[in-house]
N, C-alpha and C. Protein backbone atom coordinates (compact mmCIF):
# COMPACT_ATOMS: atom_id res chain seq x y z
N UNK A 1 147.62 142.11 124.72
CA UNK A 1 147.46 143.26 123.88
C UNK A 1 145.98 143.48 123.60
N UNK A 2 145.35 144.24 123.96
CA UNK A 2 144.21 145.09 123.52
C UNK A 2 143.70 145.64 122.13
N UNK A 3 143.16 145.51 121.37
CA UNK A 3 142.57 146.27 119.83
C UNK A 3 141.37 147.00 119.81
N UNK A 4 141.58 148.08 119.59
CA UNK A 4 139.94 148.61 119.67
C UNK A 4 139.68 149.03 118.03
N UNK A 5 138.19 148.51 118.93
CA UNK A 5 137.63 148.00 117.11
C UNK A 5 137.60 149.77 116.66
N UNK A 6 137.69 149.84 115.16
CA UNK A 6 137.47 151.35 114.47
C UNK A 6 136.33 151.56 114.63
N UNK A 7 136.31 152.71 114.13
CA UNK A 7 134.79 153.16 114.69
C UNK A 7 133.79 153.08 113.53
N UNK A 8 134.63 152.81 112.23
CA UNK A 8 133.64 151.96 110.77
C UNK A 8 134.50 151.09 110.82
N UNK A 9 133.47 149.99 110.32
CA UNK A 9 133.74 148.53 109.75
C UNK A 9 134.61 148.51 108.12
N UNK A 10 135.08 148.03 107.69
CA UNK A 10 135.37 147.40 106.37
C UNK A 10 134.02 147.21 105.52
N UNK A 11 133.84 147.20 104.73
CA UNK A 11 132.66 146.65 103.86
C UNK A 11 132.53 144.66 103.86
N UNK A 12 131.25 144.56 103.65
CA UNK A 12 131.06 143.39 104.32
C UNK A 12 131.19 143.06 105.59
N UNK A 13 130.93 143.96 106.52
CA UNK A 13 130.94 143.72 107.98
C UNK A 13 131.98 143.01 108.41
N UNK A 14 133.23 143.19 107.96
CA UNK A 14 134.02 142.66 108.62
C UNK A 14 135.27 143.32 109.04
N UNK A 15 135.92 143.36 110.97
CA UNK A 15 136.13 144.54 111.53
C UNK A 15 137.90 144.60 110.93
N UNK A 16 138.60 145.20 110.69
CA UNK A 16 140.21 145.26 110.22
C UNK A 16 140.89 144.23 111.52
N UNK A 17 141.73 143.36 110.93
CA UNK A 17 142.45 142.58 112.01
C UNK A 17 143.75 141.77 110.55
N UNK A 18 144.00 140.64 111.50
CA UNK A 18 145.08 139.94 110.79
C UNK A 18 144.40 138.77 109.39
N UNK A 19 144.92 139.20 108.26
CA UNK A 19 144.66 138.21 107.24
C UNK A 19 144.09 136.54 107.68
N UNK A 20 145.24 136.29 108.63
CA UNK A 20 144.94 134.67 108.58
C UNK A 20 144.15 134.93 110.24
N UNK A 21 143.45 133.57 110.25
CA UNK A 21 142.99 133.09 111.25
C UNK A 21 143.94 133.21 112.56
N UNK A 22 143.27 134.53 113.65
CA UNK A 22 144.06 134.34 115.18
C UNK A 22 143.45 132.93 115.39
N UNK A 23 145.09 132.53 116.03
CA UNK A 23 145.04 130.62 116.53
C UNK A 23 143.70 130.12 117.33
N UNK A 24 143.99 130.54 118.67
CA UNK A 24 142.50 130.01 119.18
C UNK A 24 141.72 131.14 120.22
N UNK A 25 142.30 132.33 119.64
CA UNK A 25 141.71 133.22 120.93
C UNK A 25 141.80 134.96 120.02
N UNK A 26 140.95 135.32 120.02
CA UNK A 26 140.59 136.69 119.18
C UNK A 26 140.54 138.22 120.80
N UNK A 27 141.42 138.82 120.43
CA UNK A 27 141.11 139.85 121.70
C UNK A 27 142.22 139.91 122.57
N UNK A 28 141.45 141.05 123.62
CA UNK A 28 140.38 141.69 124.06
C UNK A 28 140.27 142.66 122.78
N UNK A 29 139.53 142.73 122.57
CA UNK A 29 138.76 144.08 121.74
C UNK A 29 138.49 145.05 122.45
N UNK A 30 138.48 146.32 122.50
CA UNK A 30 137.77 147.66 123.41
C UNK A 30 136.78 147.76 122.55
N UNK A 31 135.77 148.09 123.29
CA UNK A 31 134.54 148.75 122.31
C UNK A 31 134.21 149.76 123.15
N UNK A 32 133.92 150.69 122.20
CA UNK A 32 133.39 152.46 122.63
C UNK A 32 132.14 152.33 123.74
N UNK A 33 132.24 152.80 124.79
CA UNK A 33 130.77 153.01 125.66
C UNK A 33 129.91 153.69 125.12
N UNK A 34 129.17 153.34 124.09
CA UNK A 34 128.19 153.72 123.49
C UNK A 34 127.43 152.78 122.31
N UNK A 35 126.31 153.03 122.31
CA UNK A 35 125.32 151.85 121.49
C UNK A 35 125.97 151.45 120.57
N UNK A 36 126.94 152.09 119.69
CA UNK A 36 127.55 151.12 118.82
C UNK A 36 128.50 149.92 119.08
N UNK A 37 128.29 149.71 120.30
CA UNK A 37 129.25 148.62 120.70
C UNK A 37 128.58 147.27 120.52
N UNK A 38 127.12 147.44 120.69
CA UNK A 38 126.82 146.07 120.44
C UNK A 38 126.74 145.38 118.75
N UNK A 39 126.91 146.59 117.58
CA UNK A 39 126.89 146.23 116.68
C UNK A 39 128.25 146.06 115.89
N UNK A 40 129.30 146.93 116.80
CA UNK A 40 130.71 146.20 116.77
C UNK A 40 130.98 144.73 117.14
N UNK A 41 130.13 144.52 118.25
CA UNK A 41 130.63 143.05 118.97
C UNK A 41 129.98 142.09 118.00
N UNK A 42 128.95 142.16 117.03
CA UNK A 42 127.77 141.69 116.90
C UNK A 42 129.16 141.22 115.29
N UNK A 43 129.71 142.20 114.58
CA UNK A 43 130.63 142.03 113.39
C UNK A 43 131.93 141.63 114.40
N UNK A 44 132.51 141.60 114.95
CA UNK A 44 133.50 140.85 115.53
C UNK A 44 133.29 138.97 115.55
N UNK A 45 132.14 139.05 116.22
CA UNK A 45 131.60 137.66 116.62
C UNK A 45 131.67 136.77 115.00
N UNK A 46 131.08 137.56 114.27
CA UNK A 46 130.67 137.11 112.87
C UNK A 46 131.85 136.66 112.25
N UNK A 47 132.87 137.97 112.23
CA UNK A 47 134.22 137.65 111.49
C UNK A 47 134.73 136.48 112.06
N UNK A 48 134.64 136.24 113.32
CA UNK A 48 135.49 135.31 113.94
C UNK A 48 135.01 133.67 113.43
N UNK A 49 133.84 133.84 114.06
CA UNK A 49 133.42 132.53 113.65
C UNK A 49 133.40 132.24 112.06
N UNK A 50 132.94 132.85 111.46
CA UNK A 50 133.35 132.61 109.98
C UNK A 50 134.86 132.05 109.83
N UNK A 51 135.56 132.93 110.11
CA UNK A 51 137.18 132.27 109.72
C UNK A 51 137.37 130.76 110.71
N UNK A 52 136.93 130.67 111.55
CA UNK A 52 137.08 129.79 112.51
C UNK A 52 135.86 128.13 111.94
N UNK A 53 135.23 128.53 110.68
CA UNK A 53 134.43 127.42 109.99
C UNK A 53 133.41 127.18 110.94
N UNK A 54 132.37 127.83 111.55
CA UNK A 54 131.47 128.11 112.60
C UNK A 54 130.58 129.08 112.20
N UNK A 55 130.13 129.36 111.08
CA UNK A 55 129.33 129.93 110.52
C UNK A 55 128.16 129.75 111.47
N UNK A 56 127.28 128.35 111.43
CA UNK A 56 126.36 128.61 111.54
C UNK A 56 125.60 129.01 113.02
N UNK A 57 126.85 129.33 113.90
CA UNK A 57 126.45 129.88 115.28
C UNK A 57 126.48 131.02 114.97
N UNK A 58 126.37 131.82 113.95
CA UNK A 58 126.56 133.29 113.96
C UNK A 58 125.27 133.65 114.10
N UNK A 59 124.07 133.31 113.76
CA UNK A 59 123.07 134.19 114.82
C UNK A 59 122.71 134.02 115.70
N UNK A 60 122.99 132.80 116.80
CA UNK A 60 122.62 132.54 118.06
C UNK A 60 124.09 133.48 118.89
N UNK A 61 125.19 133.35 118.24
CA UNK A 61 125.46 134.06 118.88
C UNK A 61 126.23 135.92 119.11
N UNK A 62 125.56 136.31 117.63
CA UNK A 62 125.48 137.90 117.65
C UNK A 62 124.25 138.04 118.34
N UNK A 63 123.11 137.20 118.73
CA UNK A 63 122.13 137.29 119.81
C UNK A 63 122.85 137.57 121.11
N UNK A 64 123.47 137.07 121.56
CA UNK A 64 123.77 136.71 123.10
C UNK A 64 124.88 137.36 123.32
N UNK A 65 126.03 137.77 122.16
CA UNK A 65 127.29 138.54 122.86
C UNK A 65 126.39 140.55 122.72
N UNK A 66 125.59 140.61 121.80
CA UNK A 66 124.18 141.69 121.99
C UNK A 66 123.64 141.95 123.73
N UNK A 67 123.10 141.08 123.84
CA UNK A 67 122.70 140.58 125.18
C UNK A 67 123.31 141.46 126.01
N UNK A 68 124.80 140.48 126.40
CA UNK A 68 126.14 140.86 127.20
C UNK A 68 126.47 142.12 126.82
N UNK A 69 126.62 142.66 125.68
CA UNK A 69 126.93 144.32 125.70
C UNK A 69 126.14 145.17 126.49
N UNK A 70 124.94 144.84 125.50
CA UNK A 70 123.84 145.61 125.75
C UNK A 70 123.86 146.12 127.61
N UNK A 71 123.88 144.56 128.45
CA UNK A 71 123.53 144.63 130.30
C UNK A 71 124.80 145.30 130.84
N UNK A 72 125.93 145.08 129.83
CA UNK A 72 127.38 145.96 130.66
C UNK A 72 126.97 147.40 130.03
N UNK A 73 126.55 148.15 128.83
CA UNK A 73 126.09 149.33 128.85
C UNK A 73 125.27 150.54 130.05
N UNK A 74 124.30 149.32 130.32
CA UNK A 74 122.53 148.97 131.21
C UNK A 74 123.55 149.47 132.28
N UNK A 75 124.00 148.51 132.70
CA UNK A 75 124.04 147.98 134.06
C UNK A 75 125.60 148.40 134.90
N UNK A 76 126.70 148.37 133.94
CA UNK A 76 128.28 148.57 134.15
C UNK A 76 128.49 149.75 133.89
N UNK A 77 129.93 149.49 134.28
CA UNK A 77 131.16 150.93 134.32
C UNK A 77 132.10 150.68 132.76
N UNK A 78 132.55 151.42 132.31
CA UNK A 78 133.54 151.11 131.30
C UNK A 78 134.55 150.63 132.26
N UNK A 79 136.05 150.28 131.55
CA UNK A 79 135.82 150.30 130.28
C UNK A 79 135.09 148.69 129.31
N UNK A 80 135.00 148.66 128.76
CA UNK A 80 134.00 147.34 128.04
C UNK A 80 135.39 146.74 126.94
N UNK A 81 135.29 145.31 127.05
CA UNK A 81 136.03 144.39 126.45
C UNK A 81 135.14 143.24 126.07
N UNK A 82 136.02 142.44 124.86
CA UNK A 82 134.72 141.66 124.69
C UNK A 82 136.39 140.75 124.00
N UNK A 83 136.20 139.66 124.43
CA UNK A 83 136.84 138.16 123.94
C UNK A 83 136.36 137.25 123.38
N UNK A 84 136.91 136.28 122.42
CA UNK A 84 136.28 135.19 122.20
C UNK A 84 137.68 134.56 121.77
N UNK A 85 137.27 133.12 122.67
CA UNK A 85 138.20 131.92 122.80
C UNK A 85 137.58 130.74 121.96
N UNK A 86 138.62 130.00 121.05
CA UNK A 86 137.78 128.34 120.58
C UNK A 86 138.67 127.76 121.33
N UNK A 87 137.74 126.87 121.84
CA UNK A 87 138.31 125.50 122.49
C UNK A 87 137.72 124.63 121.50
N UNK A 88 137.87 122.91 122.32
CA UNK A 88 136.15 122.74 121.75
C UNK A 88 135.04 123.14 121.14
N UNK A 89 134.79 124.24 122.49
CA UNK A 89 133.39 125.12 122.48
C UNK A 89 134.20 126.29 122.16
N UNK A 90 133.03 127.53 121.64
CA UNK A 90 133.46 128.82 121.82
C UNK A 90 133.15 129.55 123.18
N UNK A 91 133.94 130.58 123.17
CA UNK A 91 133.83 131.00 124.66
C UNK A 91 133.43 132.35 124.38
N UNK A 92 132.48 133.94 124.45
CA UNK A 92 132.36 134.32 123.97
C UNK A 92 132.70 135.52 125.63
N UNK A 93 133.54 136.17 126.00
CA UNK A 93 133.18 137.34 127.12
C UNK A 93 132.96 138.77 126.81
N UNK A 94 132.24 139.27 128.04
CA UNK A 94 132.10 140.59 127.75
C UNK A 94 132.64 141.08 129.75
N UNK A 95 133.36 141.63 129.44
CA UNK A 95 134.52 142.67 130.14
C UNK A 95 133.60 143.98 130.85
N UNK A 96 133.51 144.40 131.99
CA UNK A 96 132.88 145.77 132.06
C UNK A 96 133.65 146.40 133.48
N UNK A 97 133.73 147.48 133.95
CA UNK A 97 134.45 148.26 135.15
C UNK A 97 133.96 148.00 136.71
N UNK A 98 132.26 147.23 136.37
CA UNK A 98 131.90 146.62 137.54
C UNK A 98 131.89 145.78 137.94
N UNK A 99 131.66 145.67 139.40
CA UNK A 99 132.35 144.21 139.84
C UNK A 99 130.68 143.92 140.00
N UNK A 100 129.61 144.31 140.48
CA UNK A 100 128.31 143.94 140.76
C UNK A 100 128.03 142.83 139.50
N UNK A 101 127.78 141.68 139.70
CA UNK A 101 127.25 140.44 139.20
C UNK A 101 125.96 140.72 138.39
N UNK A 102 125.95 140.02 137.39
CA UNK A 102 124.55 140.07 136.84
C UNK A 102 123.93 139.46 137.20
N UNK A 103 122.19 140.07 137.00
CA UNK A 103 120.70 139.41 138.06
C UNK A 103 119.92 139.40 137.01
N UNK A 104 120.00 137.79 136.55
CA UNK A 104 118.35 137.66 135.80
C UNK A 104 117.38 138.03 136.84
N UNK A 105 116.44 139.01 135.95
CA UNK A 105 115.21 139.07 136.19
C UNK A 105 113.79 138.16 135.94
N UNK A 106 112.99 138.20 136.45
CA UNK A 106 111.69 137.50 135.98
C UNK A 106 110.71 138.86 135.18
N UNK A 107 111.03 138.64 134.17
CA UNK A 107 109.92 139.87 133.29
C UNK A 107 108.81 139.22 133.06
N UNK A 108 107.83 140.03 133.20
CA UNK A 108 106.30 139.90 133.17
C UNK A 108 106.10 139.87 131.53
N UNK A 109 104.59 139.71 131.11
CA UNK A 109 104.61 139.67 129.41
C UNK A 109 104.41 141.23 129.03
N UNK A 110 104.15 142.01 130.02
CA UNK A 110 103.94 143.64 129.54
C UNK A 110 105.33 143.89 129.76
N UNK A 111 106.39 143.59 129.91
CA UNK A 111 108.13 144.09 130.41
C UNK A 111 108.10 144.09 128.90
N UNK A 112 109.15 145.31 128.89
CA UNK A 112 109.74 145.77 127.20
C UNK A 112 111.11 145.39 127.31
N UNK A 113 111.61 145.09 128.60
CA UNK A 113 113.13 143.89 128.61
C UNK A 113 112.87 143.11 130.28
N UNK A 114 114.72 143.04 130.53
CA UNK A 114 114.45 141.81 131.34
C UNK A 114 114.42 140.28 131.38
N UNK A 115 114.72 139.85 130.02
CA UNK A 115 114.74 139.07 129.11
C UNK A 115 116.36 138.35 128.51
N UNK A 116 117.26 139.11 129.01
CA UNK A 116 118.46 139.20 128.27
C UNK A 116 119.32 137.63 128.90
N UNK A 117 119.18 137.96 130.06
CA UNK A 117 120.18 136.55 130.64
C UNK A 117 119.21 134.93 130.56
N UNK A 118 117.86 135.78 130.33
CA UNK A 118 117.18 134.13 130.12
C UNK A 118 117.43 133.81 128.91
N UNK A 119 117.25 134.66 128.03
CA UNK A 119 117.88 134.17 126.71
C UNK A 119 119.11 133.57 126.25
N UNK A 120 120.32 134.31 127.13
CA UNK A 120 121.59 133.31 127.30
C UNK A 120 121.44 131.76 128.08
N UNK A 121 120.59 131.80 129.12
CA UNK A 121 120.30 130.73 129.45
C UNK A 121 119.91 129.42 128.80
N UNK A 122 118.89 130.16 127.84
CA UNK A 122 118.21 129.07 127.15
C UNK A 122 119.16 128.63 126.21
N UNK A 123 119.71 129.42 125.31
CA UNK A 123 120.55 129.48 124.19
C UNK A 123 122.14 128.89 124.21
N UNK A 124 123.01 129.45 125.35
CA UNK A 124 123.71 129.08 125.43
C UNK A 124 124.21 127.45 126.00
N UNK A 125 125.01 126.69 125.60
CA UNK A 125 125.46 125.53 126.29
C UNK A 125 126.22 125.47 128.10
N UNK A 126 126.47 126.89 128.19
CA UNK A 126 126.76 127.39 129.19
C UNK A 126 126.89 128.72 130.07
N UNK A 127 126.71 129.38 130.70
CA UNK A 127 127.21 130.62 130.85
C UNK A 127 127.18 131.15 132.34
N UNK A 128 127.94 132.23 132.48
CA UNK A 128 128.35 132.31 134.18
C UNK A 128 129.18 133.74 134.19
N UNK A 129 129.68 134.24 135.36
CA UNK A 129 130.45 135.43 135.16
C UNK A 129 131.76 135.07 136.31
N UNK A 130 132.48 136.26 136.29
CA UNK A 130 133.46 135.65 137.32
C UNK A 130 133.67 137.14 137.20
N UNK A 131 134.57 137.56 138.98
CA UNK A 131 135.30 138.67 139.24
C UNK A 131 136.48 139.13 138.63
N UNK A 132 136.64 140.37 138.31
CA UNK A 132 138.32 140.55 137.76
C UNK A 132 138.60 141.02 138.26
N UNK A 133 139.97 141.07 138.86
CA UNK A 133 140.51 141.92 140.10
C UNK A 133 141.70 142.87 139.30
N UNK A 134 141.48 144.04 139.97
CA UNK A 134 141.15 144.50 141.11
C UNK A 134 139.82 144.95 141.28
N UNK A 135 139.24 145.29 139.84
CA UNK A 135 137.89 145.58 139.44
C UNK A 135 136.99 145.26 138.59
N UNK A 136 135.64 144.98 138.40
CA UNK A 136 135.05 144.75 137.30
C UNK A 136 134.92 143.32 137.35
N UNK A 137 134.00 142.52 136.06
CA UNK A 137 133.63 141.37 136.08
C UNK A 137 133.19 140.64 134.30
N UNK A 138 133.53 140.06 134.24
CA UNK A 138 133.52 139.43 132.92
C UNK A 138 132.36 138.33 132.57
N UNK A 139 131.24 138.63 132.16
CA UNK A 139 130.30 137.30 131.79
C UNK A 139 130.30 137.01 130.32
N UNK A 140 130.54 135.42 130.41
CA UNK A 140 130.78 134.77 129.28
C UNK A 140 129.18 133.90 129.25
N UNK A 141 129.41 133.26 127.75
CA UNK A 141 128.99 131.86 127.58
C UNK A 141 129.63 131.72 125.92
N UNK A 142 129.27 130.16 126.39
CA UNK A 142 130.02 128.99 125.80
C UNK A 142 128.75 128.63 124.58
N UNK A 143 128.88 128.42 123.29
CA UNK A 143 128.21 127.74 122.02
C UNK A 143 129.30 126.30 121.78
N UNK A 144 128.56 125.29 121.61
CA UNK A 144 129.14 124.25 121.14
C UNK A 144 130.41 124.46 119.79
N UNK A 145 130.85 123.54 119.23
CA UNK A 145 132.31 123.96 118.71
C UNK A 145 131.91 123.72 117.71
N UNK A 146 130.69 122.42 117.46
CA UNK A 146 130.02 121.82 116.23
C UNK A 146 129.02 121.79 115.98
N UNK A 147 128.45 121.83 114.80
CA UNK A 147 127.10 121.97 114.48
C UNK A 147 125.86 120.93 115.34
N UNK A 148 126.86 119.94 114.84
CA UNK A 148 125.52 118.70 115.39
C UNK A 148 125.14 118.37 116.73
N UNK A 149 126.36 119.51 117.94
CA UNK A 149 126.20 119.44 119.09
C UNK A 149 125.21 120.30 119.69
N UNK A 150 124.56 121.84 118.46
CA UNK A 150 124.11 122.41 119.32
C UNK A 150 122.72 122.20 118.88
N UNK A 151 121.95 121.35 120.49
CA UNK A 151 120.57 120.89 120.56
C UNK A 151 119.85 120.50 119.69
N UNK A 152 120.24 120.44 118.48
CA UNK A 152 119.57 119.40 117.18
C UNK A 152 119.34 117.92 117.38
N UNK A 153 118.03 117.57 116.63
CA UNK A 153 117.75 116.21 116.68
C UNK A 153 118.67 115.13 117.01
N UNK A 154 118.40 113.92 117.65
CA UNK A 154 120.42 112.91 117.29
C UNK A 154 119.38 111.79 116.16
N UNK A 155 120.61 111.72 115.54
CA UNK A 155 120.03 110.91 114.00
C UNK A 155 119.46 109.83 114.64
C-alpha cells in the first residue's frame, strides 16, 4: 500500500499517519514531483525515527534522504517514493521512474553541487542502488540502528 504524504504537515512537523509505531517498515510514501518533496521526506524521516527511539540520526539523515530526493528530482522520472525500513540498521530509499543509475561526480571547489552522493558516501554506513523492474531504480543507504555505532570514539 502506498501513502502520499499531504501536501501540509501537522504542526510540529510531523506528517499524518498511524498513532502507534509502524512495526519495522514505514511506506512507500509518494511525494509530489516538485521541490517540496525533499522537505516532505526530510519530516517523514524525522517522524519516523523519533517514534522508532533514533532521534539522534535525524540530522545526518534528513541530510542524505535530501540528497536522494533532491538527484531523483535532478536527474529521474516520477513517479518518486521514498521508504524507510529498521532492521538493525535503518534503511532509508528513494524510488524514481528511471532506471539510469546514479554517477558520483568529482566537483571542483568552484562547483555549486556535485557533492550529493559523496556526502552519502561519507555519512552513510552504507549505500548502493538497485534496478526495479519493469522500470526505474531505487537508491538507498543504511545509518547504524545505535548511537554508539555511528563512527564515534570506542570508550
Amino acid at each position: 500500500m502506498t501513502r502520499t504524504i499531504p501536501r501540509e504537515c501537522l504542526p510540529g512537523g510531523t506528517v499524518p499517519g498511524p498513532a502507534a509505531p509502524v512495526s519495522s517498515q514505514d511506506g512507500p510514501w509518494s511525494l509530489p514531483w516538485s521541490p517540496t518533496a525533499c522537505r516532505l521526506a526530510r519530516d517523514v524521516v524525522r517522524d519516523a525515527l523519533t517514534r522508532w527511539g533514533l532521534a539522534e540520526l535525524v540530522p545526518v539523515a534528513e541530510l542524505l534522504v535530501s540528497e536522494l530526493v533532491c538527484n531523483a528530482l535532478r536527474h529521474g522520472t516520477g513517479p518518486l517514493r521514498l521508504t524507510l525500513r529498521r532492521t538493525p540498521d535503518v534503511r532509508c530509499a528513494v524510488s524514481d521512474g528511471s532506471s539510469r543509475p546514479p554517477r558520483a561526480t568529482d566537483a571542483g571547489p568552484e562547483d555549486e553541487g556535485g557533492r550529493g552522493l559523496a556526502l552519502v558516501g561519507t555519512l552513510a554506513a552504507r549505500w548502493g542502488h538497485e534496478r526495479d523492474l519493469p522500470s526505474g531504480k531505487t537508491v538507498w543507504f543504511d545509518l547504524p540502528g545505535a548511537a554508539d555505532e555511528q563512527g564515534g570514539e570506542a570508550a
